[in-house]
Protein backbone atom coordinates (compact mmCIF):
# COMPACT_ATOMS: atom_id res chain seq x y z
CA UNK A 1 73.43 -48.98 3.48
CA UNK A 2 73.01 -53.09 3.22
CA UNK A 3 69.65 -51.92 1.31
CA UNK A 4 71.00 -50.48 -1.70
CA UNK A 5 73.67 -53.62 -2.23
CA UNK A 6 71.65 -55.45 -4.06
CA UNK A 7 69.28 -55.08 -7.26
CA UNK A 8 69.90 -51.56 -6.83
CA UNK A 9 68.30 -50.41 -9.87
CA UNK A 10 65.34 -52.30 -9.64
CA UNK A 11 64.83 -50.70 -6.01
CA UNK A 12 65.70 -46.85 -8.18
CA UNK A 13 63.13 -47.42 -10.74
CA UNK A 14 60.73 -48.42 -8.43
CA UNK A 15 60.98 -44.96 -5.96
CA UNK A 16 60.23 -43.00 -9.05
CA UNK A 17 57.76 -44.49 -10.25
CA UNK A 18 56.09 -44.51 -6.40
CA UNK A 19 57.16 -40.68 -7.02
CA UNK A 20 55.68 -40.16 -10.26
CA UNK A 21 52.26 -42.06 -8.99
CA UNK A 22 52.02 -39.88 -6.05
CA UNK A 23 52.14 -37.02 -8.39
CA UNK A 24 49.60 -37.75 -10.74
CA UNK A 25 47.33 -38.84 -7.62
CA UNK A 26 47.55 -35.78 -6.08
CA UNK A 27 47.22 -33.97 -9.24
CA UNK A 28 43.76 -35.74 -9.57
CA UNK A 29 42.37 -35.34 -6.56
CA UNK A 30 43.14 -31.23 -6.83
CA UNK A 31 41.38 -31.47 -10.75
CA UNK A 32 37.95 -30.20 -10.88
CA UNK A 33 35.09 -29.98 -13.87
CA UNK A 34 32.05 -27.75 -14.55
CA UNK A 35 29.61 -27.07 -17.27
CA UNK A 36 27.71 -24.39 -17.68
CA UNK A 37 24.80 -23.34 -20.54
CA UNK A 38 25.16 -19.98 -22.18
CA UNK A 39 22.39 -18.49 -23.59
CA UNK A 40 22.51 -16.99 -27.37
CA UNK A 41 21.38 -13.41 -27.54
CA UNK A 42 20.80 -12.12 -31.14
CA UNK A 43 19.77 -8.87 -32.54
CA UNK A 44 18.39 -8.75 -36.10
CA UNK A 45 19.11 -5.33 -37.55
CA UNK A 46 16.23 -2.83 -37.79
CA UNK A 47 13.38 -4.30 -40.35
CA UNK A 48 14.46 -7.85 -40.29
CA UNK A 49 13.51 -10.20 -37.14
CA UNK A 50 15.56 -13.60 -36.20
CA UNK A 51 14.60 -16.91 -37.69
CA UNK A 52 17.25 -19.30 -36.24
CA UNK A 53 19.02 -19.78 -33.83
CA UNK A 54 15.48 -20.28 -31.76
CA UNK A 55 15.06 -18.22 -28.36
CA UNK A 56 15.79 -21.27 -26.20
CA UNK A 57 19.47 -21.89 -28.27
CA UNK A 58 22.52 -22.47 -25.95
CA UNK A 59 26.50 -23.42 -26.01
CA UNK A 60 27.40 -25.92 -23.60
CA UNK A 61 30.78 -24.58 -22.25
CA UNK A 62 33.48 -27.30 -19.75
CA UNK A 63 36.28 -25.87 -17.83
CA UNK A 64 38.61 -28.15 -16.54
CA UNK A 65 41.45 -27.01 -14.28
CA UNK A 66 42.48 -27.03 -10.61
CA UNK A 67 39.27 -27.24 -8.05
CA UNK A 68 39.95 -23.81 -6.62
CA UNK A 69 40.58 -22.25 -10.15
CA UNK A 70 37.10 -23.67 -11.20
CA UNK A 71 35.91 -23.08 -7.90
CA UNK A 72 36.51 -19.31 -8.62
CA UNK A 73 34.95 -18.52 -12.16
CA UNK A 74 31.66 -16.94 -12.31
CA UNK A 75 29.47 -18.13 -14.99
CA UNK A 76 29.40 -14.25 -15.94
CA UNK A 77 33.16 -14.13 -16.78
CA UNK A 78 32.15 -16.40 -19.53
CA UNK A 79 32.02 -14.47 -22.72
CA UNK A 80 30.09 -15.76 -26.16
CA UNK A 81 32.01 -14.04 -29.04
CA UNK A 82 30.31 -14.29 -32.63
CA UNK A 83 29.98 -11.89 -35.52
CA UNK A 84 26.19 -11.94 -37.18
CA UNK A 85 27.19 -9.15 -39.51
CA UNK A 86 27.86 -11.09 -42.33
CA UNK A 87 23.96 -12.35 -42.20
CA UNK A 88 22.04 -11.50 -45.51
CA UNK A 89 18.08 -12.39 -44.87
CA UNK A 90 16.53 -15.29 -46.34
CA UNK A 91 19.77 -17.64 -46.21
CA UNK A 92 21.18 -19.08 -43.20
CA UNK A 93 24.82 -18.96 -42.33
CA UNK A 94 27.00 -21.05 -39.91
CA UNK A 95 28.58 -18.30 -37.69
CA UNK A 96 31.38 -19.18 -35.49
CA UNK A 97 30.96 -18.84 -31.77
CA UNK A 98 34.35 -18.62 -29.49
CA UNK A 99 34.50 -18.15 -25.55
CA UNK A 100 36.14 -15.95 -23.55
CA UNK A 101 37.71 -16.40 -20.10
CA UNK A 102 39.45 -13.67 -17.90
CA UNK A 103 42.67 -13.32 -18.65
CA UNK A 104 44.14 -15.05 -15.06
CA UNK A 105 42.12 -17.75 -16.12
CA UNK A 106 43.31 -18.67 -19.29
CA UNK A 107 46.48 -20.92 -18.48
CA UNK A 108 45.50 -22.34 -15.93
CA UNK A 109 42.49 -24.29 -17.37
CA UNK A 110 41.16 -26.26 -20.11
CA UNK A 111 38.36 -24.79 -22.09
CA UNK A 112 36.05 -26.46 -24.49
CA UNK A 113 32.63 -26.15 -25.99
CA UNK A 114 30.08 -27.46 -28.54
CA UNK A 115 28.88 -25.92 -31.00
CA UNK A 116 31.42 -24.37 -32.74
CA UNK A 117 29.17 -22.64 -34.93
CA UNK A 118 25.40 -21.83 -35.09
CA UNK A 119 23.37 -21.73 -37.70
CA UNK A 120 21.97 -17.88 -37.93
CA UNK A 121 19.06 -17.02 -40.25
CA UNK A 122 17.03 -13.34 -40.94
CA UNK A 123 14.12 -12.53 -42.27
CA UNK A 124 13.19 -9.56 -43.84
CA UNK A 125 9.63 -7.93 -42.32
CA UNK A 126 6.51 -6.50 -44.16
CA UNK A 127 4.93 -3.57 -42.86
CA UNK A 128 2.04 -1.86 -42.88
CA UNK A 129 0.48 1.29 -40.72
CA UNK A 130 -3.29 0.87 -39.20
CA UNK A 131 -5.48 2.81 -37.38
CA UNK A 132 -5.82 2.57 -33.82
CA UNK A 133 -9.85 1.50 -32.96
CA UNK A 134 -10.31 2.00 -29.01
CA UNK A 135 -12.69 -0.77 -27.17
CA UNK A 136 -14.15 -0.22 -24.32
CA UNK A 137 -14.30 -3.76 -23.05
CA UNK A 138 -17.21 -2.67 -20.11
CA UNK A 139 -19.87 -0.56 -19.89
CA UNK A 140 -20.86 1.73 -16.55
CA UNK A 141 -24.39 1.87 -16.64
CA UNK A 142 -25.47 5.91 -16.48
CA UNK A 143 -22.38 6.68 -18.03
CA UNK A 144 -22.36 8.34 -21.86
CA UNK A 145 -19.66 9.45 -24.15
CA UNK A 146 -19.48 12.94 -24.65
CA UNK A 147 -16.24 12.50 -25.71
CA UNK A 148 -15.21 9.40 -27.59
CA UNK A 149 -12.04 7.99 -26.42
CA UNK A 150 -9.26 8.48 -29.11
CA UNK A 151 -5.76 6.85 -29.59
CA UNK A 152 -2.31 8.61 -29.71
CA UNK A 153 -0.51 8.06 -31.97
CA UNK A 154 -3.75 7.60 -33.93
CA UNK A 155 -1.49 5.14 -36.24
CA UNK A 156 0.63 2.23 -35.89
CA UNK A 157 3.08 0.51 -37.71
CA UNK A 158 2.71 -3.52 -37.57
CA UNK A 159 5.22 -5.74 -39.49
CA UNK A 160 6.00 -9.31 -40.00
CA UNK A 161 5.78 -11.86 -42.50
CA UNK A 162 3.40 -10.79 -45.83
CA UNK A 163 1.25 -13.48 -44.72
CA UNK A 164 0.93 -12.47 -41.23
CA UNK A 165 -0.13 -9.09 -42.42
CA UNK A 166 -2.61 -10.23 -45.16
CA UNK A 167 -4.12 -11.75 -41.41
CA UNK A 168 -4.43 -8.59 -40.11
CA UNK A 169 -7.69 -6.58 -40.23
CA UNK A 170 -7.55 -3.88 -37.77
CA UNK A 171 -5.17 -2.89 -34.77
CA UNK A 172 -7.54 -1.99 -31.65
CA UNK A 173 -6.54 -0.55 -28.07
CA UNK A 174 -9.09 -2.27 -25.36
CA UNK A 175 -9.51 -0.25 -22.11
CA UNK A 176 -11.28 -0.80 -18.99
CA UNK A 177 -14.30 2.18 -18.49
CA UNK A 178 -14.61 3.26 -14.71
CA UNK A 179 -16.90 5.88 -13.15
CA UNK A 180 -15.39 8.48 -13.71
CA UNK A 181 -15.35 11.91 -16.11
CA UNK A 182 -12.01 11.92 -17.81
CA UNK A 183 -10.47 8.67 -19.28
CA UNK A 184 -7.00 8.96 -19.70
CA UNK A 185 -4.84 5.98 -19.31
CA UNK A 186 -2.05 3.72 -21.93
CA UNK A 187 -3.48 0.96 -23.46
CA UNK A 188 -1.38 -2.46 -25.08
CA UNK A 189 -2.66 -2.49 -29.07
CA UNK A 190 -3.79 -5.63 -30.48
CA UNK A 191 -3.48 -6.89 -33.83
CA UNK A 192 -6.65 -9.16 -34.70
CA UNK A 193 -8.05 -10.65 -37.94
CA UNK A 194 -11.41 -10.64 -39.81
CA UNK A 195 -12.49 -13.09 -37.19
CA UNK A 196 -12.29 -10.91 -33.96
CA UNK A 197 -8.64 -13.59 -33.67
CA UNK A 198 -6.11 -12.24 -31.79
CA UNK A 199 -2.42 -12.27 -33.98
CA UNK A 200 0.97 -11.89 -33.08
CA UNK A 201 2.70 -9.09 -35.52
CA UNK A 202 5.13 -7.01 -33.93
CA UNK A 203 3.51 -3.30 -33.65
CA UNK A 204 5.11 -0.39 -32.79
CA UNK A 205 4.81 1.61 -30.41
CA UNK A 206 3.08 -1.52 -28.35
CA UNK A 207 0.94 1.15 -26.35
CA UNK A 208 -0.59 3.93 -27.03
CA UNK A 209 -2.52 6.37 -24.78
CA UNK A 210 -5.96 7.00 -24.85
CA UNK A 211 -7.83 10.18 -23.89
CA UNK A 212 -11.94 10.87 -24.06
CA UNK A 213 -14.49 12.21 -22.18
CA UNK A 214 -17.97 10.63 -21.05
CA UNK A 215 -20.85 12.05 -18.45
CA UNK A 216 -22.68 10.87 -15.67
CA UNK A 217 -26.57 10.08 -17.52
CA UNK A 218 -28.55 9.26 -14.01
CA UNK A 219 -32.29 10.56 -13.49
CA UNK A 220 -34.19 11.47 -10.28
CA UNK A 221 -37.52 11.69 -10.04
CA UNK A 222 -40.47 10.99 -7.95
CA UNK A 223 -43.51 9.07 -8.95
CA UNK A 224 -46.76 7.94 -6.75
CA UNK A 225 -47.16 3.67 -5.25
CA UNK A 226 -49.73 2.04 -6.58
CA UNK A 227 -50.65 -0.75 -3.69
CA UNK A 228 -51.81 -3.77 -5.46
CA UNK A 229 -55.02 -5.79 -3.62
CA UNK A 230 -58.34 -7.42 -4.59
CA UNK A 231 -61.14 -6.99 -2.00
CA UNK A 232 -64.15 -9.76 -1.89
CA UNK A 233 -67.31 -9.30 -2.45
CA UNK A 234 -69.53 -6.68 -0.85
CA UNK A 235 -67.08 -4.12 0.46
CA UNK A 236 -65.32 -1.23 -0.66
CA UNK A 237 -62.24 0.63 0.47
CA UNK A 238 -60.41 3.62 1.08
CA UNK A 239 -56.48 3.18 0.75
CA UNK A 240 -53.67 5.24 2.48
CA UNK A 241 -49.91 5.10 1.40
CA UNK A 242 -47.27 6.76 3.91
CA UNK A 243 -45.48 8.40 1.56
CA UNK A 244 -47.44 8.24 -1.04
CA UNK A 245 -44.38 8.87 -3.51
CA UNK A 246 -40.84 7.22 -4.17
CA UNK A 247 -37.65 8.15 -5.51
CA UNK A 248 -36.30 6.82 -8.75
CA UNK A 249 -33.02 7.07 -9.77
CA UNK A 250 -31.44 5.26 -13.05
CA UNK A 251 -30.37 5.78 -16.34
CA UNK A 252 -33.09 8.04 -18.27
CA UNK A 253 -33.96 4.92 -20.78
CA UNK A 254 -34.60 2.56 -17.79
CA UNK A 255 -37.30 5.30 -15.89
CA UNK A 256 -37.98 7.77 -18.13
CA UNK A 257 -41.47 6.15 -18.94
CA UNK A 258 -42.28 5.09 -15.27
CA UNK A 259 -45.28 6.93 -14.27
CA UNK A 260 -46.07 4.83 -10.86
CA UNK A 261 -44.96 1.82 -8.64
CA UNK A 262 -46.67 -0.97 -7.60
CA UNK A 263 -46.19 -2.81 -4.41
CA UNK A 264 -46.41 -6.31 -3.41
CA UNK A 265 -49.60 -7.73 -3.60
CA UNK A 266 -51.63 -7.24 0.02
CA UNK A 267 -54.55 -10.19 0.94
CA UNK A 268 -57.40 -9.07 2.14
CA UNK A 269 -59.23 -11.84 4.47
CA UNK A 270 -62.90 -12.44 3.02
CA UNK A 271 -65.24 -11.04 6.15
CA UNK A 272 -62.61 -8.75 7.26
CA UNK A 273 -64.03 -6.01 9.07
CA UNK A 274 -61.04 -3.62 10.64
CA UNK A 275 -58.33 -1.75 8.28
CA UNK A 276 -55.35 -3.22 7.39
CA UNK A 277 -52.06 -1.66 8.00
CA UNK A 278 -49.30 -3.50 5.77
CA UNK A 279 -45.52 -2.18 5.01
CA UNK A 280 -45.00 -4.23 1.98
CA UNK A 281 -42.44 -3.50 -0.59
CA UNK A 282 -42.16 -1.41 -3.71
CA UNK A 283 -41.48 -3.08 -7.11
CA UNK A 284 -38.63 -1.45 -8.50
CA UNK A 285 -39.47 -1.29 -12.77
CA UNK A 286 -36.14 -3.25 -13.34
CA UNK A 287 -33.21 -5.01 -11.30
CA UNK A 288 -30.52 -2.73 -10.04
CA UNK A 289 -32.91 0.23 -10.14
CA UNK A 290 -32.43 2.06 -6.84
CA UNK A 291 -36.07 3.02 -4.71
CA UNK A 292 -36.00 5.12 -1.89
CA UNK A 293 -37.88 4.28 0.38
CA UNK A 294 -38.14 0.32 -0.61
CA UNK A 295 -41.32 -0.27 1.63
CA UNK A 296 -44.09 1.74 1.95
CA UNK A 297 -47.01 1.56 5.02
CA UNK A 298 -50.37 0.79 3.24
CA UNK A 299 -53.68 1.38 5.21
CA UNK A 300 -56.71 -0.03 3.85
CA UNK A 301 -60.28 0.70 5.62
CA UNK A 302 -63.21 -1.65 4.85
CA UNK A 303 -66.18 -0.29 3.98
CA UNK A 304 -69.49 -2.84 3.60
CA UNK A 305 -71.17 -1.93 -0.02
CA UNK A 306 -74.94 -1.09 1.04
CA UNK A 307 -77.40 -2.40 -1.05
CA UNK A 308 -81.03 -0.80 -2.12
C-alpha cells in the first residue's frame, strides 16, 4: 500500500486516462470504412425520355461503423430513395436523394453520402409513324421473289426530338436472304435519313417480323463443245468430241442464250501426221457457272489436202 502514499492523485488521474486511451485504441482498431457507387436508375413517364441525370450518374455512399458490421452489408441492402414525380419536361429540378440501410444496421453505423440532390430533367418526344421498307441486304443467285417480303406491323411509331425526326426519311427492316422457299424470320428496324445515314430515334416495336416468298430460277440444259484449233497448211481434219454435249446449269439470264461451248485451245504440230487425242477443258460462258462434264476427250485425224 506504500504506492498510493504519496501524490496519490496524480497516480488516479493517470490510470484513467491509461483507461480511457486503451478504450479509444481498441475502439479504433475494431472501426472500419467502405464506399460504395450506386447507380441512378430513372424512368421518364410514357412520351417523355430522360435528359439529365446522364446514364453513367452515381451517389457515392460511406459507412462507417464496427469492421464486422461493415464487414456484413451487402452493397444491395443499400437503397437510393428519390421522388421524380414532381418533374415537368423542359425544366430541370434538384430532386433529393436519401439512402436506406436495413433496419439492424442503422445504429450501429455512420452513414453519409454526396450528392444530396440530383439535378433531373425530361423531355417531351415527337412522334411520327413510318412505313416499314424490307432490305434484303444479299442476293442468292437463281433465287426470285415470287413473294415480296413484307413487314408486320407494316407501321412503326419513331419518336424523339422534332429535329431528330425532321432527320428521318424512312424506317427499313434489313434481312439476310438464304436458299431457301419461305422467308420468315424478325428483323431490328432502322431509322435512316435522306443520305442512306443510320439515326438513333427510339422506334417501337424495335422488330418486326418479316414474311415473303421467293423460287428457285436455275436452268438445265444441254448444248454441243465446240473444240477450238487451227491446223497448218495443207491438211484437213475430221474432229471427234466424247460426249459431244455438256450440261449447263445457271440462272436463265446467265445461259439462256448459250447455244455451244468452246474448249481450250488444242496445238496442232505443223507436219503432224497421226490424230490427236486431247482431254482439254470446257469454257464455262461465265464464272460460277456449273459444266458437267468440265473436260471433254477431243480426237482430231489429219488428213493431207490433195492437190490437182
Amino acid at each position: 500500500m506504500q504506492i498510493f502514499k504519496h501524490n496519490w492523485q496524480v497516480k488516479l488521474v493517470a490510470f484513467v486516462l491509461a483507461v480511457v486511451c486503451k478504450y479509444y485504441i481498441q475502439r479504433e482498431q475494431n472501426h472500419a470504412r467502405d464506399e460504395y457507387r450506386l447507380p441512378v436508375s430513372i424512368l421518364a413517364p410514357t412520351g417523355q425520355r430522360v435528359i439529365s441525370p446522364p446514364t453513367n450518374y452515381r451517389i457515392y455512399v460511406s459507412v462507417q461503423g464496427p469492421a464486422e458490421v461493415i464487414r456484413s452489408i451487402r452493397s444491395d441492402e443499400i437503397r437510393l430513395k428519390y421522388d421524380t414525380s414532381l418533374a415537368r419536361p423542359g425544366r430541370r429540378f434538384d430532386v433529393p436523394v436519401e439512402v436506406e440501410l436495413p433496419e439492424k444496421y442503422r445504429d450501429r453505423v455512420i452513414l453519409s453520402w454526396t450528392p444530396r440532390s440530383m439535378p433531373v430533367e425530361f423531355a417531351s418526344d415527337a412522334t411520327k409513324k413510318l412505313p416499314v421498307v424490307v432490305i434484303p441486304t444479299n442476293r442468292i443467285e437463281g433465287w426470285e421473289m415470287t413473294d415480296p417480303p413484307q413487314a408486320d406491323p407494316g407501321t412503326v411509331t419513331v419518336s424523339g426530338t422534332e429535329e431528330t425526326l425532321r432527320q428521318v426519311a424512312r424506317v427499313v427492316a434489313p434481312i439476310t436472304l438464304k436458299s431457301e422457299a419461305r422467308i420468315d424470320e424478325w428483323a431490328a428496324v432502322q431509322a435512316q435519313g435522306n443520305d442512306g445515314r443510320v439515326l438513333d430515334p427510339a422506334i417501337e416495336p424495335a422488330q418486326v417480323h418479316v414474311t415473303g416468298f421467293q423460287q428457285h430460277v436455275l436452268l438445265t440444259k444441254r448444248v454441243p463443245v465446240q473444240p477450238v484449233f487451227s491446223l497448218p497448211p495443207g491438211v484437213t481434219a475430221t474432229v471427234e468430241v466424247a460426249p459431244p454435249r455438256v450440261r449447263l446449269t445457271g440462272p436463265e439470264k446467265a445461259i439462256g442464250e448459250v447455244y455451244f461451248l468452246e474448249t481450250d485451245k488444242i496445238d496442232v504440230p505443223r507436219g503432224q501426221k497421226e490424230p490427236i487425242r486431247r482431254l482439254v477443258a470446257v469454257r464455262a460462258p461465265q464464272p460460277g457457272i456449273p459444266v458437267e462434264p468440265p473436260q471433254v476427250q477431243v480426237m482430231i485425224r489429219l488428213t493431207p489436202v490433195r492437190r490437182p
